[in-house]
PDB file of N, CA and C in Angstrom:
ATOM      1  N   UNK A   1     -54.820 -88.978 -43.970  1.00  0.00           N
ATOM      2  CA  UNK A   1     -53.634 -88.312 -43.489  1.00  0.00           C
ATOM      3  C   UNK A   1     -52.934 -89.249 -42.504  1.00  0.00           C
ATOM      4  N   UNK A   2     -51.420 -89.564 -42.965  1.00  0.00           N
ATOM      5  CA  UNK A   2     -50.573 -90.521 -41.936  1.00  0.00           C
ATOM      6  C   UNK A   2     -50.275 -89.641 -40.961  1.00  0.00           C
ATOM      7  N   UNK A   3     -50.361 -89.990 -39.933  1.00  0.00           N
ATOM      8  CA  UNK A   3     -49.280 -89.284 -38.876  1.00  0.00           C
ATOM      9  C   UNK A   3     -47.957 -90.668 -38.622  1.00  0.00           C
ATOM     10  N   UNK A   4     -46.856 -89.616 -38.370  1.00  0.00           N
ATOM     11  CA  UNK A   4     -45.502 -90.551 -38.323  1.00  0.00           C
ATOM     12  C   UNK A   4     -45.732 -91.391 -36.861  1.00  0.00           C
ATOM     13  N   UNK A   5     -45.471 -92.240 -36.305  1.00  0.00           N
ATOM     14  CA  UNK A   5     -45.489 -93.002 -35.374  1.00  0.00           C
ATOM     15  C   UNK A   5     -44.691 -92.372 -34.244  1.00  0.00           C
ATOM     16  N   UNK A   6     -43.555 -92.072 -34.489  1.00  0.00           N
ATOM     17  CA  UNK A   6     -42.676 -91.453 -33.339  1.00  0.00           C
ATOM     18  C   UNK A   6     -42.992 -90.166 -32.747  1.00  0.00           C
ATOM     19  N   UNK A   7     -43.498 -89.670 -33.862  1.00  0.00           N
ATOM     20  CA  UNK A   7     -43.866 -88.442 -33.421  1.00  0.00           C
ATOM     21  C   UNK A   7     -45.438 -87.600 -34.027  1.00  0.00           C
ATOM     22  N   UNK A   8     -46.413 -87.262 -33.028  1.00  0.00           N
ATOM     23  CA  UNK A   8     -48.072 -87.268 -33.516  1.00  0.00           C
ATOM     24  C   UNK A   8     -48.284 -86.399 -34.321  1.00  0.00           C
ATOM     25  N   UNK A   9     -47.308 -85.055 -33.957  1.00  0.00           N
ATOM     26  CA  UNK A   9     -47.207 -83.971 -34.862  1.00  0.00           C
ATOM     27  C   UNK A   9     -47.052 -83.663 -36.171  1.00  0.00           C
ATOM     28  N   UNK A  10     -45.832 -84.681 -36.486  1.00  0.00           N
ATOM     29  CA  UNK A  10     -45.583 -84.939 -38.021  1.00  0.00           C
ATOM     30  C   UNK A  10     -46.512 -85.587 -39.179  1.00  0.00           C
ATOM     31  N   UNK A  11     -46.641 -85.229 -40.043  1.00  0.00           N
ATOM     32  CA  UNK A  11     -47.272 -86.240 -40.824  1.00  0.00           C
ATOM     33  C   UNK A  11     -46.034 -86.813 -41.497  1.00  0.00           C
ATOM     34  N   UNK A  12     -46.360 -87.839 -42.303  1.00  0.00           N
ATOM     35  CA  UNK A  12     -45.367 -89.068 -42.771  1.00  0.00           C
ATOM     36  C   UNK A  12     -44.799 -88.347 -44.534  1.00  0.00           C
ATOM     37  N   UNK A  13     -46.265 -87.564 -44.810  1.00  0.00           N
ATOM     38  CA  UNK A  13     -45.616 -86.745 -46.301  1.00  0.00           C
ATOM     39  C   UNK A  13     -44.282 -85.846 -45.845  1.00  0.00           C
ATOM     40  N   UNK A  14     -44.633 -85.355 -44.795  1.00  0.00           N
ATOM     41  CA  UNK A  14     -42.831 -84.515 -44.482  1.00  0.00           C
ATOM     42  C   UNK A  14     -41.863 -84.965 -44.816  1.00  0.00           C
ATOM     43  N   UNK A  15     -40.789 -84.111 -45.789  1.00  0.00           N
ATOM     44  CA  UNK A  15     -39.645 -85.101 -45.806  1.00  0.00           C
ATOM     45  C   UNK A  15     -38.357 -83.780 -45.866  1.00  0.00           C
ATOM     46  N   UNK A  16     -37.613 -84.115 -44.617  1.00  0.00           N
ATOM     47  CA  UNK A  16     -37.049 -83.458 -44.148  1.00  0.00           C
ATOM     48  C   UNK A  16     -35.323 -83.762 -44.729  1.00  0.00           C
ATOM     49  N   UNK A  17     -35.117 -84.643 -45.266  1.00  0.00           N
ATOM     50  CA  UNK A  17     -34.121 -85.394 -45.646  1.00  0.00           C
ATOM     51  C   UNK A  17     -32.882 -84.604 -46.513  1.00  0.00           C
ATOM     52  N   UNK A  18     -33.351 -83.248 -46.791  1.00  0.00           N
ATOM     53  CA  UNK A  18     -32.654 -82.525 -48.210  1.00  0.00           C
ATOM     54  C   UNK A  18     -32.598 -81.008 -46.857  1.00  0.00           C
ATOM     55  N   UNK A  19     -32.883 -81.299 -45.713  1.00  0.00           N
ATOM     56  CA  UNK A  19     -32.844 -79.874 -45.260  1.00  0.00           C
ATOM     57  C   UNK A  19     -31.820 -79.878 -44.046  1.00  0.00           C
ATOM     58  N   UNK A  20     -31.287 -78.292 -44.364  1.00  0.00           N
ATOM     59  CA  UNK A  20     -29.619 -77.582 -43.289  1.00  0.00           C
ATOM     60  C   UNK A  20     -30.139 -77.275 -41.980  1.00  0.00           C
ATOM     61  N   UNK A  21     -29.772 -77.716 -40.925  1.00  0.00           N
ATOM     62  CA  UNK A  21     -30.101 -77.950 -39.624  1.00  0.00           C
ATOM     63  C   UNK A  21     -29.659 -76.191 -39.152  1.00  0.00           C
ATOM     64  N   UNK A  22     -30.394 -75.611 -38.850  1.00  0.00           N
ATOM     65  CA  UNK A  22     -30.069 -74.314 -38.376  1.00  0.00           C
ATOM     66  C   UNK A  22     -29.940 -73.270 -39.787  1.00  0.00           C
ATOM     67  N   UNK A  23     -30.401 -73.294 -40.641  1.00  0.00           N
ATOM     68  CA  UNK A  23     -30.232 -72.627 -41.532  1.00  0.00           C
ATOM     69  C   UNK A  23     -30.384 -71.291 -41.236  1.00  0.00           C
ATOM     70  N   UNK A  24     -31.530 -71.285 -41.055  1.00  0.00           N
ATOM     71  CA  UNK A  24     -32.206 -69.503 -40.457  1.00  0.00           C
ATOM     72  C   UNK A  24     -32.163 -69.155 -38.735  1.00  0.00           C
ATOM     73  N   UNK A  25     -31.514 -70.187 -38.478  1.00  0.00           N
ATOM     74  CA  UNK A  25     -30.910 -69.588 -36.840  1.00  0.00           C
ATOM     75  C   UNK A  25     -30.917 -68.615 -36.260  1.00  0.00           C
ATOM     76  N   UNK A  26     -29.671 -68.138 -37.596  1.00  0.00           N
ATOM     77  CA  UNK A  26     -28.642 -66.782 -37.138  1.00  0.00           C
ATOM     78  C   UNK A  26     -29.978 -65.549 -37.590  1.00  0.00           C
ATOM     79  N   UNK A  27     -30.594 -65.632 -38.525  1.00  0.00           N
ATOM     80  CA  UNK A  27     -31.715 -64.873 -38.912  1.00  0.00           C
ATOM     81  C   UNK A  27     -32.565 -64.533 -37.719  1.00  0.00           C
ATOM     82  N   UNK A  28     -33.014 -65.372 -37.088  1.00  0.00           N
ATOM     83  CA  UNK A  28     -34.412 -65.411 -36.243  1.00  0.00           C
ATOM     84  C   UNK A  28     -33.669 -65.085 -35.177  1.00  0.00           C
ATOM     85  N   UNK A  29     -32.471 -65.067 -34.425  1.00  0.00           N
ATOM     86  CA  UNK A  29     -31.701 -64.513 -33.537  1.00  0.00           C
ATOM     87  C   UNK A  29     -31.471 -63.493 -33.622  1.00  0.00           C
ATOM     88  N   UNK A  30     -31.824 -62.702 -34.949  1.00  0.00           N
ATOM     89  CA  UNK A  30     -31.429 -60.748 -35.696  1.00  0.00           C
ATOM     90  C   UNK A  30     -33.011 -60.547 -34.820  1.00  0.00           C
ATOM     91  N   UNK A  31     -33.539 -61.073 -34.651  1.00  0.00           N
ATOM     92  CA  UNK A  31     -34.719 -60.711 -34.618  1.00  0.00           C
ATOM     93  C   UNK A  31     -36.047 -60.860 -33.767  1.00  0.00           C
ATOM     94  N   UNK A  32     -35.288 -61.489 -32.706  1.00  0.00           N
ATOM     95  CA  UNK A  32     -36.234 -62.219 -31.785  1.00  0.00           C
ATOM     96  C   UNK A  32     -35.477 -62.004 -30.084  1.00  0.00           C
ATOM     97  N   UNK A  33     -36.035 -61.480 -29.248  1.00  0.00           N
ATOM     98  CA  UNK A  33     -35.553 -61.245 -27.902  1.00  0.00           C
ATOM     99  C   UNK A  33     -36.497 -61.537 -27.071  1.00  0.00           C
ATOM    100  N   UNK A  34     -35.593 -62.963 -26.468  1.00  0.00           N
ATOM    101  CA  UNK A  34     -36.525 -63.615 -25.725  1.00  0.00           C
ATOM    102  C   UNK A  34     -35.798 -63.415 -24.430  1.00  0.00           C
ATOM    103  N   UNK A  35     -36.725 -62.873 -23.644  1.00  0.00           N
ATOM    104  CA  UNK A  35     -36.333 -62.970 -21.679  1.00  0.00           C
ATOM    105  C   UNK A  35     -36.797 -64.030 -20.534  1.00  0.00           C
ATOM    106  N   UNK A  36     -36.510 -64.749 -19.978  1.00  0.00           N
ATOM    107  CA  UNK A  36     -37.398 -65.808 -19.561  1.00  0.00           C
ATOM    108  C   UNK A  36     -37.322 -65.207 -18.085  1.00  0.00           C
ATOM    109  N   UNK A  37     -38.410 -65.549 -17.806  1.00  0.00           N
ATOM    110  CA  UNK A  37     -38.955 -64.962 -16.419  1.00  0.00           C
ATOM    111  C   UNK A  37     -38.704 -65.693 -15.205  1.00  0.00           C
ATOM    112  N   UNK A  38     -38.336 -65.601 -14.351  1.00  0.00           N
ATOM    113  CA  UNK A  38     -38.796 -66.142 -12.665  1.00  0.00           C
ATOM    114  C   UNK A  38     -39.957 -66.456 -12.964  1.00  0.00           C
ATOM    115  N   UNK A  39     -40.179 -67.872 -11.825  1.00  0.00           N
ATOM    116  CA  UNK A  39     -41.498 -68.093 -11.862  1.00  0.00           C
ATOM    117  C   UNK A  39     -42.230 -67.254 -10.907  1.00  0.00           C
ATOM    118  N   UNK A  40     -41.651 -66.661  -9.873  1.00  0.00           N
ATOM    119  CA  UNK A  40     -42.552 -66.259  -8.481  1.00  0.00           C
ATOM    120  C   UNK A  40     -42.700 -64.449  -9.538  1.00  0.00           C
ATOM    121  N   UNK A  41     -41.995 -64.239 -10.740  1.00  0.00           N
ATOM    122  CA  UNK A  41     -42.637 -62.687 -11.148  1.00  0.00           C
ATOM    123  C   UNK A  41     -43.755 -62.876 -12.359  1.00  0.00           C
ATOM    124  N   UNK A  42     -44.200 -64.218 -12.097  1.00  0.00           N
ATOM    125  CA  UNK A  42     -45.372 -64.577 -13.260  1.00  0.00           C
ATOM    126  C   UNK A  42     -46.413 -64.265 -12.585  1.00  0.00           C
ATOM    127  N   UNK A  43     -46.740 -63.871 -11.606  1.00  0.00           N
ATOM    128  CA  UNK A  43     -47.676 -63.421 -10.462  1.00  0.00           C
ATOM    129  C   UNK A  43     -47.977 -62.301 -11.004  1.00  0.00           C
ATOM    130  N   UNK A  44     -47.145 -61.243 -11.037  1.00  0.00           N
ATOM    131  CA  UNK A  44     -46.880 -59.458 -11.389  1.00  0.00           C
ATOM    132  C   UNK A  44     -46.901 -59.492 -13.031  1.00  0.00           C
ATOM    133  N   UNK A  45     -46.660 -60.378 -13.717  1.00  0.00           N
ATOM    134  CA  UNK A  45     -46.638 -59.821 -15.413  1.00  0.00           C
ATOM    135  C   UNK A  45     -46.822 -61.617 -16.074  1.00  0.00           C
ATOM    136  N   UNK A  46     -48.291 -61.176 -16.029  1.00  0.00           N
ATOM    137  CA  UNK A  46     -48.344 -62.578 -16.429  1.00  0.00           C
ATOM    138  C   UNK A  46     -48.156 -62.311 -18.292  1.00  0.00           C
ATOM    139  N   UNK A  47     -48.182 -61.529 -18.700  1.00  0.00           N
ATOM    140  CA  UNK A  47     -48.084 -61.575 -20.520  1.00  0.00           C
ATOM    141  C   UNK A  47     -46.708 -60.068 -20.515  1.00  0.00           C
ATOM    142  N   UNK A  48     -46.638 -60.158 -21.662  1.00  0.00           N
ATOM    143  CA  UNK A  48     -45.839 -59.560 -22.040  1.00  0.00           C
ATOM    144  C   UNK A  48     -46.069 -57.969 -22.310  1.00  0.00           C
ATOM    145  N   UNK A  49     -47.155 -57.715 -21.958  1.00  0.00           N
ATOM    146  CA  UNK A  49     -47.542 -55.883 -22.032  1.00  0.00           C
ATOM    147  C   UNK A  49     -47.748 -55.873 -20.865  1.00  0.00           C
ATOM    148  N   UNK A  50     -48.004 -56.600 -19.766  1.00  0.00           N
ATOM    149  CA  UNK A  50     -47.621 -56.128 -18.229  1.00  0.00           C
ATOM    150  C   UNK A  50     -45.955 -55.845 -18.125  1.00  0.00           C
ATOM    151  N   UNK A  51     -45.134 -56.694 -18.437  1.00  0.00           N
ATOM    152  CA  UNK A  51     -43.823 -56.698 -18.119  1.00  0.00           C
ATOM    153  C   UNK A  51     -43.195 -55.547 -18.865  1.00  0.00           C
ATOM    154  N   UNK A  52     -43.812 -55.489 -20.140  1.00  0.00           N
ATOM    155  CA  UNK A  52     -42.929 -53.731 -21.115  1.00  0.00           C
ATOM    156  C   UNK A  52     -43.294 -52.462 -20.404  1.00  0.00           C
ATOM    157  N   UNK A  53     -45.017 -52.477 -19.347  1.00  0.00           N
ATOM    158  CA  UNK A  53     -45.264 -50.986 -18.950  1.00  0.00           C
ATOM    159  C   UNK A  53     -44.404 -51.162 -17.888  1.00  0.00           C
ATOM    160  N   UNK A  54     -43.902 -51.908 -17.387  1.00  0.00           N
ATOM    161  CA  UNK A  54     -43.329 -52.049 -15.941  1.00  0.00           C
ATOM    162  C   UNK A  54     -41.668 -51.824 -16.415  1.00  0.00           C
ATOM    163  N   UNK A  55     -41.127 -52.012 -17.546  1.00  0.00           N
ATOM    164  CA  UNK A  55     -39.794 -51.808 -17.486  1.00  0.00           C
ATOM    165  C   UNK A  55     -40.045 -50.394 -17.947  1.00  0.00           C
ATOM    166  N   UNK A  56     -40.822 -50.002 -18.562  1.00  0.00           N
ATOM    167  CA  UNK A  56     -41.085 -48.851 -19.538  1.00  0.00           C
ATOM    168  C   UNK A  56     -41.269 -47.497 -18.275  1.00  0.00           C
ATOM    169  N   UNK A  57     -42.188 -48.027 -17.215  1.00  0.00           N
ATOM    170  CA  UNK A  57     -41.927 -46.966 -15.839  1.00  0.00           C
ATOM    171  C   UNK A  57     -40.321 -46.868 -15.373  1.00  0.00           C
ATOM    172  N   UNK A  58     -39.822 -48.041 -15.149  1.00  0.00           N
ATOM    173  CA  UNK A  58     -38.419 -48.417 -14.496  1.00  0.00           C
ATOM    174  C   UNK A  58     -37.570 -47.462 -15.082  1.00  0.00           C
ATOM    175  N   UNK A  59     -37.585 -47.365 -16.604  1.00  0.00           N
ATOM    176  CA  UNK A  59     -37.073 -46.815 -17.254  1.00  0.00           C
ATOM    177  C   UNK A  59     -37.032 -45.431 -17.410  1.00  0.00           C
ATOM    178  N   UNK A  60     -37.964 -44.556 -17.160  1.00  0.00           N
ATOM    179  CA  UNK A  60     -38.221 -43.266 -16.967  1.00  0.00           C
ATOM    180  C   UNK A  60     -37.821 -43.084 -15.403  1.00  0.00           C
ATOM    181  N   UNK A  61     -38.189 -43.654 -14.376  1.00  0.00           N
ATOM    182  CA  UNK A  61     -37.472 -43.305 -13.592  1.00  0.00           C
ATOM    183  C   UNK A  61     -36.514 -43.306 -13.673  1.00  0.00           C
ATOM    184  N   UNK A  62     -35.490 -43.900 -13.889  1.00  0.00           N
ATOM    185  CA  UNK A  62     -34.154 -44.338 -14.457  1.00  0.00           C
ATOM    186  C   UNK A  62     -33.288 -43.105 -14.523  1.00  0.00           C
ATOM    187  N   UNK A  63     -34.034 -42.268 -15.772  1.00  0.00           N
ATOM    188  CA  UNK A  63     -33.981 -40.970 -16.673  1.00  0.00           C
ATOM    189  C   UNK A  63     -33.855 -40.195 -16.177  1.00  0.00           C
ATOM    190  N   UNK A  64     -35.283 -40.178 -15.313  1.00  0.00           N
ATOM    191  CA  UNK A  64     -34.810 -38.766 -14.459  1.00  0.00           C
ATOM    192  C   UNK A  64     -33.752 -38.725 -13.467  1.00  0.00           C
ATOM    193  N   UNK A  65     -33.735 -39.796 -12.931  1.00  0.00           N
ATOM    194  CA  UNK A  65     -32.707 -40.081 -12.178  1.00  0.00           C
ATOM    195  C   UNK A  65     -31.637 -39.399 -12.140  1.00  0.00           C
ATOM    196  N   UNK A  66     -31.133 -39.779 -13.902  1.00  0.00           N
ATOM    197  CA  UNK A  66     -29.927 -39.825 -14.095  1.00  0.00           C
ATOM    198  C   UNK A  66     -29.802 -38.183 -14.530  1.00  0.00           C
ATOM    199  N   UNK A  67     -31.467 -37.525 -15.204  1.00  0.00           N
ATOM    200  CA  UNK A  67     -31.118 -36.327 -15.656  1.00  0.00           C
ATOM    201  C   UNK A  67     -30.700 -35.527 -14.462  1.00  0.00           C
ATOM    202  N   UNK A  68     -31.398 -36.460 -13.219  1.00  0.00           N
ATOM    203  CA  UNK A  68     -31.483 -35.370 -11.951  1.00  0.00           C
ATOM    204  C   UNK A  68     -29.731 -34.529 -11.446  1.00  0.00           C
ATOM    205  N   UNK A  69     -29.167 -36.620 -11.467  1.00  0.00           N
ATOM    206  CA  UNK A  69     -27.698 -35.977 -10.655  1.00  0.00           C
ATOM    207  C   UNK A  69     -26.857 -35.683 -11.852  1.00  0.00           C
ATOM    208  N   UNK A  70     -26.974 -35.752 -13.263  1.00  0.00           N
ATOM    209  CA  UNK A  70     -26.614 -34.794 -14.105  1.00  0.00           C
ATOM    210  C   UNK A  70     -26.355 -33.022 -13.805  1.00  0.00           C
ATOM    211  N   UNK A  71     -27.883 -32.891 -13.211  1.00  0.00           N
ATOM    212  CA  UNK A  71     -28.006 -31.309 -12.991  1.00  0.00           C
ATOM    213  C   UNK A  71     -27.764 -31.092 -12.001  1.00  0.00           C
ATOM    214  N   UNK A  72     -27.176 -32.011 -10.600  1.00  0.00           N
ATOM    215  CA  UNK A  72     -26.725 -31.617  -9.303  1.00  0.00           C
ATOM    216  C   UNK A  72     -25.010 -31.257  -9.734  1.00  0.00           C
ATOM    217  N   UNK A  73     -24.344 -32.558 -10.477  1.00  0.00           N
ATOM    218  CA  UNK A  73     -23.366 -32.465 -10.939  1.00  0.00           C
ATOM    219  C   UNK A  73     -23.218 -30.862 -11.421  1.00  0.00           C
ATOM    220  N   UNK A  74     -23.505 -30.299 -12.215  1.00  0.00           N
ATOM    221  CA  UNK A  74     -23.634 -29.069 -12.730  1.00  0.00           C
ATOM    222  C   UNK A  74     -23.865 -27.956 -11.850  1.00  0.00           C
ATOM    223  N   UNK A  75     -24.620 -28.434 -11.317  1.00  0.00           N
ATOM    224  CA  UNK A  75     -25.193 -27.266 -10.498  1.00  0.00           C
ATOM    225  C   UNK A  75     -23.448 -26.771  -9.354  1.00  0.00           C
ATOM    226  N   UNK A  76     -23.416 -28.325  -8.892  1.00  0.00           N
ATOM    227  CA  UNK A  76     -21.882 -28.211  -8.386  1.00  0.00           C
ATOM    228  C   UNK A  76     -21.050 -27.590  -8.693  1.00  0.00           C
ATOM    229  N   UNK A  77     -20.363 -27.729  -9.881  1.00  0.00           N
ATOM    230  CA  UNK A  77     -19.293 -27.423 -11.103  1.00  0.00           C
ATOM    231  C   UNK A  77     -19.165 -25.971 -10.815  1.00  0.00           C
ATOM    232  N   UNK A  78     -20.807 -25.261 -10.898  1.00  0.00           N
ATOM    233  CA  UNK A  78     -20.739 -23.423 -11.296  1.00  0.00           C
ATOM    234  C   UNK A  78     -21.040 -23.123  -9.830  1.00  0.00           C
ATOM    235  N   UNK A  79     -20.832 -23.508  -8.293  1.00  0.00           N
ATOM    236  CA  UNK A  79     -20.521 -22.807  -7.578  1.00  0.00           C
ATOM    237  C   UNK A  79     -19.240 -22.619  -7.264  1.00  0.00           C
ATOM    238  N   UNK A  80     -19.176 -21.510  -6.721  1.00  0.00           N
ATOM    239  CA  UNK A  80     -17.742 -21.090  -6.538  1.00  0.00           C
ATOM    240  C   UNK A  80     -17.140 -22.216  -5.280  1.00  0.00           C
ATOM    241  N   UNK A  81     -15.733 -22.521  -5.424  1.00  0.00           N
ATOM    242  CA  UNK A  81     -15.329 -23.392  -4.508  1.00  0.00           C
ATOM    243  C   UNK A  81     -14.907 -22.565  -2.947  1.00  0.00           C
ATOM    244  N   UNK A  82     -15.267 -23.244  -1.573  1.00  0.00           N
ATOM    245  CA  UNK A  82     -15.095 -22.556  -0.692  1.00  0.00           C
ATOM    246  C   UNK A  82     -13.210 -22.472  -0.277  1.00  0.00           C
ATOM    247  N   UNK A  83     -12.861 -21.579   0.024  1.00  0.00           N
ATOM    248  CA  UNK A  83     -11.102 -21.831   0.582  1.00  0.00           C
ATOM    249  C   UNK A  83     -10.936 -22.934   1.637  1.00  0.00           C
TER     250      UNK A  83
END
């Protein structure tokens, strides 16, 4: 087995010569969501199922949050207004 000189990875049978630079780009971009992290929050979520339960809490708080002043809003609306 050759490996190419320039590069250790390649072997020398590769022949790349007949191939569209970005072909499946736009494909793997339908389909791939990448977030890149701070380094000082690699401490708190070092893999990627620390960082989803942690947005995944964020997120429910979020919810209620929003269901909360939803129902203050409301709650507002149906009292009677003072003169």
């Amino acid at each position: 087995m050759k490996v190419m000189r320039d590069d250790s990875d390649m072997l020398e049978e590769y022949n790349f010569s007949g191939g569209i630079r970005g072909k499946y780009a736009s494909r793997y971009k339908e389909v791939t969501n990448i977030i890149m992290l701070e380094p000082e929050l690699m401490e708190y979520f070092p893999d990627s199922a620390s960082l989803n339960e942690a947005l995944r809490s964020l997120a429910n708080i979020m919810k209620k949050y929003k269901n909360k002043k939803a129902e203050q809003r409301a709650q507002a609306d149906r009292q009677p207004s003072v003169p």
